[in-house]
C-alpha atoms as a PDB file:
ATOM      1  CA  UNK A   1      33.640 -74.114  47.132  1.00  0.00           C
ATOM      2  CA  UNK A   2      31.732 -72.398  44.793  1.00  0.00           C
ATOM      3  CA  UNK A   3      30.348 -69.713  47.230  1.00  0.00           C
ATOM      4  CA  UNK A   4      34.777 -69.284  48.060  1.00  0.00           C
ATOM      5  CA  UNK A   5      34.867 -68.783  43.742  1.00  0.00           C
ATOM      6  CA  UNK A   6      32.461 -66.113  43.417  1.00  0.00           C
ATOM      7  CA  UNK A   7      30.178 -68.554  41.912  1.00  0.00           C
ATOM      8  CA  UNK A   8      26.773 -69.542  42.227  1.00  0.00           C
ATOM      9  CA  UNK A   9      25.543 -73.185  42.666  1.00  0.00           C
ATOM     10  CA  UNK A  10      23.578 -71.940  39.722  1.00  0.00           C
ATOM     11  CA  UNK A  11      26.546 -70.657  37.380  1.00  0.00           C
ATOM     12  CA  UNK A  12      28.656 -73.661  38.578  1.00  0.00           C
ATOM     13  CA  UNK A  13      26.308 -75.792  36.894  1.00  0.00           C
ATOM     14  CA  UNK A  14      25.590 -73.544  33.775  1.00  0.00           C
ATOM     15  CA  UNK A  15      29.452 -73.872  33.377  1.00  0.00           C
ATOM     16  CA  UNK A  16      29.870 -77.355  34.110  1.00  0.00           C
ATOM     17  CA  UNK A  17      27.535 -78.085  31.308  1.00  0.00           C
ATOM     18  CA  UNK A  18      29.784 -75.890  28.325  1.00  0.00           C
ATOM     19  CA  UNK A  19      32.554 -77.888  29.816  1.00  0.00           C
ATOM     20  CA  UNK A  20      30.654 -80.760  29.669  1.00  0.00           C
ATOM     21  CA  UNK A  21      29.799 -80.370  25.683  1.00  0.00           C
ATOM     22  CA  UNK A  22      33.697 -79.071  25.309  1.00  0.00           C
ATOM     23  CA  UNK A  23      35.593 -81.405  26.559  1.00  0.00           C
ATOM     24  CA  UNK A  24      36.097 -84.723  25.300  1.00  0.00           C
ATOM     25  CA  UNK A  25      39.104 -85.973  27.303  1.00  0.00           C
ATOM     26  CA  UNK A  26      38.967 -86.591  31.149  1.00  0.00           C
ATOM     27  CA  UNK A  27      42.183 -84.653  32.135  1.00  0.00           C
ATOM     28  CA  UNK A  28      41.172 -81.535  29.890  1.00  0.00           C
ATOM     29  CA  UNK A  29      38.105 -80.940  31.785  1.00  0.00           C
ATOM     30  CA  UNK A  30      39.796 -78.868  34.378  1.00  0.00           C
ATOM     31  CA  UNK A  31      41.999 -77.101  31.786  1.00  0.00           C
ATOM     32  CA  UNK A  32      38.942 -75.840  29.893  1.00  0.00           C
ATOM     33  CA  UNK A  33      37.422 -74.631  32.730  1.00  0.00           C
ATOM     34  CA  UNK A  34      40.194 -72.927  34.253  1.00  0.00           C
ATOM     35  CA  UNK A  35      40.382 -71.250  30.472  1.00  0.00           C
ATOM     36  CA  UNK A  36      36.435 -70.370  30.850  1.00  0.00           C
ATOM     37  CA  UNK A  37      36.638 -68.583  34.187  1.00  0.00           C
ATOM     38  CA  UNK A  38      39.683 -67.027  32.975  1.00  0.00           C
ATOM     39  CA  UNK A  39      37.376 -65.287  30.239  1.00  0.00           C
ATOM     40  CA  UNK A  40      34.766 -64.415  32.511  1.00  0.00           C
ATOM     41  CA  UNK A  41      37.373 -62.438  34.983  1.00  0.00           C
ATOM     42  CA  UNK A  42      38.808 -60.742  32.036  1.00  0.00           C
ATOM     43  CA  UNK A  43      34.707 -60.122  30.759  1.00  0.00           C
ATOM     44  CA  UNK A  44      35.649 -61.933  27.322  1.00  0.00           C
ATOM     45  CA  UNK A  45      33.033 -63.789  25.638  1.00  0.00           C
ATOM     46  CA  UNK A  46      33.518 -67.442  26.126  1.00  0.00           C
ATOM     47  CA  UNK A  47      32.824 -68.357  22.995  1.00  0.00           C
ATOM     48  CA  UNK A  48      31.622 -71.478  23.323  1.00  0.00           C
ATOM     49  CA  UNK A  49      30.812 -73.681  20.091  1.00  0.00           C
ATOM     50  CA  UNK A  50      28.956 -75.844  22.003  1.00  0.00           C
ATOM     51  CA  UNK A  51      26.582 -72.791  22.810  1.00  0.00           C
ATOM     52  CA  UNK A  52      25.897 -72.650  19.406  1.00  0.00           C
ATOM     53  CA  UNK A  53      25.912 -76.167  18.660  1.00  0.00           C
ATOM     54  CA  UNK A  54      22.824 -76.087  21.390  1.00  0.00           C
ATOM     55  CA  UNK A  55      21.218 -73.389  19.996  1.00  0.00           C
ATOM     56  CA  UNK A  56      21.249 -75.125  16.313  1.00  0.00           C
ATOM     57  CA  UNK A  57      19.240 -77.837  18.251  1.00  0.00           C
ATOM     58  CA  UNK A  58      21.919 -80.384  16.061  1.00  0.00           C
ATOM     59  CA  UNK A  59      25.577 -81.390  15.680  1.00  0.00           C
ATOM     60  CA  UNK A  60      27.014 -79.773  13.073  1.00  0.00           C
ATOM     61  CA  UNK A  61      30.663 -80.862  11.973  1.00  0.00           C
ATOM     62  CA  UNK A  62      31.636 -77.013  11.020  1.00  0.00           C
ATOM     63  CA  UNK A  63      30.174 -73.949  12.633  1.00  0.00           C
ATOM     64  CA  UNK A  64      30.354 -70.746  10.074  1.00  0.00           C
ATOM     65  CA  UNK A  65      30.939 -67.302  11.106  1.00  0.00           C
ATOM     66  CA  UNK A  66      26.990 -67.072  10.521  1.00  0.00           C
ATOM     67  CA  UNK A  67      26.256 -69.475  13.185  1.00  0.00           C
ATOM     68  CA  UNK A  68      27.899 -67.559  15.307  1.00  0.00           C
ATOM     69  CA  UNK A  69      25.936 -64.731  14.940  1.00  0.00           C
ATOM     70  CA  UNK A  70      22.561 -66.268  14.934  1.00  0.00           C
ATOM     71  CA  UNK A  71      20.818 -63.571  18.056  1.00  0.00           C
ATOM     72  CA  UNK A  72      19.977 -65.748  21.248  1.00  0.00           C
ATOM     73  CA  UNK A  73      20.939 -65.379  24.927  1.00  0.00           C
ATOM     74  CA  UNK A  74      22.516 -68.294  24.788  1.00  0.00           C
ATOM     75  CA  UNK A  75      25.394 -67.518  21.959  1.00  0.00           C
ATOM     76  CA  UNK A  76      27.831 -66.656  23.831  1.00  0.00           C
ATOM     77  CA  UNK A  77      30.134 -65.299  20.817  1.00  0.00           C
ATOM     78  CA  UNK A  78      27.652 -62.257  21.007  1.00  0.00           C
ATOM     79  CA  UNK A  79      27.040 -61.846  24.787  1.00  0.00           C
ATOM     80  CA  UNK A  80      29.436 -61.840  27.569  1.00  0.00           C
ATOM     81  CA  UNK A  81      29.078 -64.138  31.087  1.00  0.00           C
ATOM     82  CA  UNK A  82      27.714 -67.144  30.982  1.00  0.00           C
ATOM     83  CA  UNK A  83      24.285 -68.441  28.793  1.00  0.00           C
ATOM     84  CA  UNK A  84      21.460 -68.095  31.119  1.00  0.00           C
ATOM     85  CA  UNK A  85      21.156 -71.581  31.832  1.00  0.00           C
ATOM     86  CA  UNK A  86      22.281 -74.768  31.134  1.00  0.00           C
ATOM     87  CA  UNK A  87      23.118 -76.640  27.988  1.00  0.00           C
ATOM     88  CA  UNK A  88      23.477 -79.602  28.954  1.00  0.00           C
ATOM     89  CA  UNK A  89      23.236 -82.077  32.093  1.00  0.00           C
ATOM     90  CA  UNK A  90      26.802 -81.849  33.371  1.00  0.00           C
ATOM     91  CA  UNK A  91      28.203 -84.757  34.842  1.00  0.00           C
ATOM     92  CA  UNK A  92      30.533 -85.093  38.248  1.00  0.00           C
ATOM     93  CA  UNK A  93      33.542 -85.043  36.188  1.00  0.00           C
ATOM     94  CA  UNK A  94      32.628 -81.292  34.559  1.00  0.00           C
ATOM     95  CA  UNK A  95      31.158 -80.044  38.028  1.00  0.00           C
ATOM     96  CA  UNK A  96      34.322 -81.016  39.976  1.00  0.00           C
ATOM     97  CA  UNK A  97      36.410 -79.275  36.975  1.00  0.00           C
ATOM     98  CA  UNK A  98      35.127 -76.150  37.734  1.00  0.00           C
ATOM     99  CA  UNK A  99      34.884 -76.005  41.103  1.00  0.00           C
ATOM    100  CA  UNK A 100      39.199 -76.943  40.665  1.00  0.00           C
ATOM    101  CA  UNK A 101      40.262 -75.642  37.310  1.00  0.00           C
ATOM    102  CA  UNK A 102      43.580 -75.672  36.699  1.00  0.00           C
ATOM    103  CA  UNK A 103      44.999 -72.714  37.392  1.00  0.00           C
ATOM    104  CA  UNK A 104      46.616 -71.780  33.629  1.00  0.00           C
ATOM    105  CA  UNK A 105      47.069 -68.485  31.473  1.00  0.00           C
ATOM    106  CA  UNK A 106      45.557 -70.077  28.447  1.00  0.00           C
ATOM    107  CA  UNK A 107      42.596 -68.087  27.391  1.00  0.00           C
ATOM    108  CA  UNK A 108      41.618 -70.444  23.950  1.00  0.00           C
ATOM    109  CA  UNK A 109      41.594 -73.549  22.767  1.00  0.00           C
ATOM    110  CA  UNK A 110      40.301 -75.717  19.441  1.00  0.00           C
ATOM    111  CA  UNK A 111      40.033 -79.626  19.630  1.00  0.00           C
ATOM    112  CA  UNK A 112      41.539 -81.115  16.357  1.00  0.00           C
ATOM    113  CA  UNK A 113      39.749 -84.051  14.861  1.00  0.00           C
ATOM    114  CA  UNK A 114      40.622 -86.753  17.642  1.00  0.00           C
ATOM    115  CA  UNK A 115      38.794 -84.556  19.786  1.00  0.00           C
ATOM    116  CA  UNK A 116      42.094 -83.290  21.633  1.00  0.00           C
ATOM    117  CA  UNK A 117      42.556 -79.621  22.624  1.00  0.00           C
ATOM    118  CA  UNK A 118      45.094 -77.236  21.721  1.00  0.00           C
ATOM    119  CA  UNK A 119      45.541 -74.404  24.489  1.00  0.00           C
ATOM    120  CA  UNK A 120      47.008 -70.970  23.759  1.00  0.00           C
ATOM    121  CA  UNK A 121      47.779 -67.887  25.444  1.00  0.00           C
ATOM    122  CA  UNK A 122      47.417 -65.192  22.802  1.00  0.00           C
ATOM    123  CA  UNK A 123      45.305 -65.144  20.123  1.00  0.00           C
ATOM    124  CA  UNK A 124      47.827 -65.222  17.484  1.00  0.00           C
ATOM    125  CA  UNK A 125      48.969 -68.924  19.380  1.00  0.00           C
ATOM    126  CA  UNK A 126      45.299 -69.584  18.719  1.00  0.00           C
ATOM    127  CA  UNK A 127      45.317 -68.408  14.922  1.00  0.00           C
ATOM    128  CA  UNK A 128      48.461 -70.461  14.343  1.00  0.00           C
ATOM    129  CA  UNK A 129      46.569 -73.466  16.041  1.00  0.00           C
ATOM    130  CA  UNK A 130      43.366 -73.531  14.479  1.00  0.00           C
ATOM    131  CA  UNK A 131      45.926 -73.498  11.317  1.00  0.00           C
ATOM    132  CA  UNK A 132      47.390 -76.657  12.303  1.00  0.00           C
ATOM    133  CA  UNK A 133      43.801 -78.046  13.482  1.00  0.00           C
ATOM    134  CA  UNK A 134      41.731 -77.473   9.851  1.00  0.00           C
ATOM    135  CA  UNK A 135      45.164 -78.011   7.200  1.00  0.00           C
END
């Protein structure tokens, strides 16, 4: 399947393992995915806080536009593609997500404090939900 995507076994795991950190519901695994490889075909950065996250080497509750521009392959606010390896060990769940994403239009998202994420389209849908999210 992934060889039929385009993809690596290699980048199917690298991606597996953002969705992995991302996701924290079951049935949004494909969803996030599906918005993932829609960034890469467009050659958007994913931007990934979970890249960060990894990079911090710690959880933190609130990444600032600083963290975001801390310089390593792996932030993938600065670079385009995918990290150059893993960031986690992905489980079944993520692999199988991105090997059949949903197929969707959505190109963001931002979880909200219950961990649930909010899918947009445009980036002004995105604004307006990351409003909703932090207030």
């Amino acid at each position: 399947r992934a060889k039929e995507m385009g993809l690596s076994v290699q980048d199917v795991i690298i991606l597996a393992s953002l969705v992995e950190k991302e996701a924290r519901l079951e049935t949004e695994r494909p969803v996030i995915a599906g918005v993932f490889l829609n960034r890469l075909r467009l050659n958007m950065p994913l931007q990934s806080c979970a890249t960060i996250q990894y990079i911090l080497g710690y959880s933190k509750p609130t990444l600032t536009i600083q963290d975001t521009e801390i310089v390593s392959p792996y932030n993938t606010y600065l670079h385009t593609g995918l990290p150059p390896g893993p960031i986690a060990n992905p489980g079944l769940a993520s692999i199988k997500a991105v090997l059949y994403p949903v197929q969707t239009d959505f190109l963001y998202f931002v979880a909200d404090s219950s961990g649930r994420h909010h899918f947009s389209k445009t980036y002004e849908e995105h604004l307006a939900a990351i409003d909703k999210v932090v207030n």
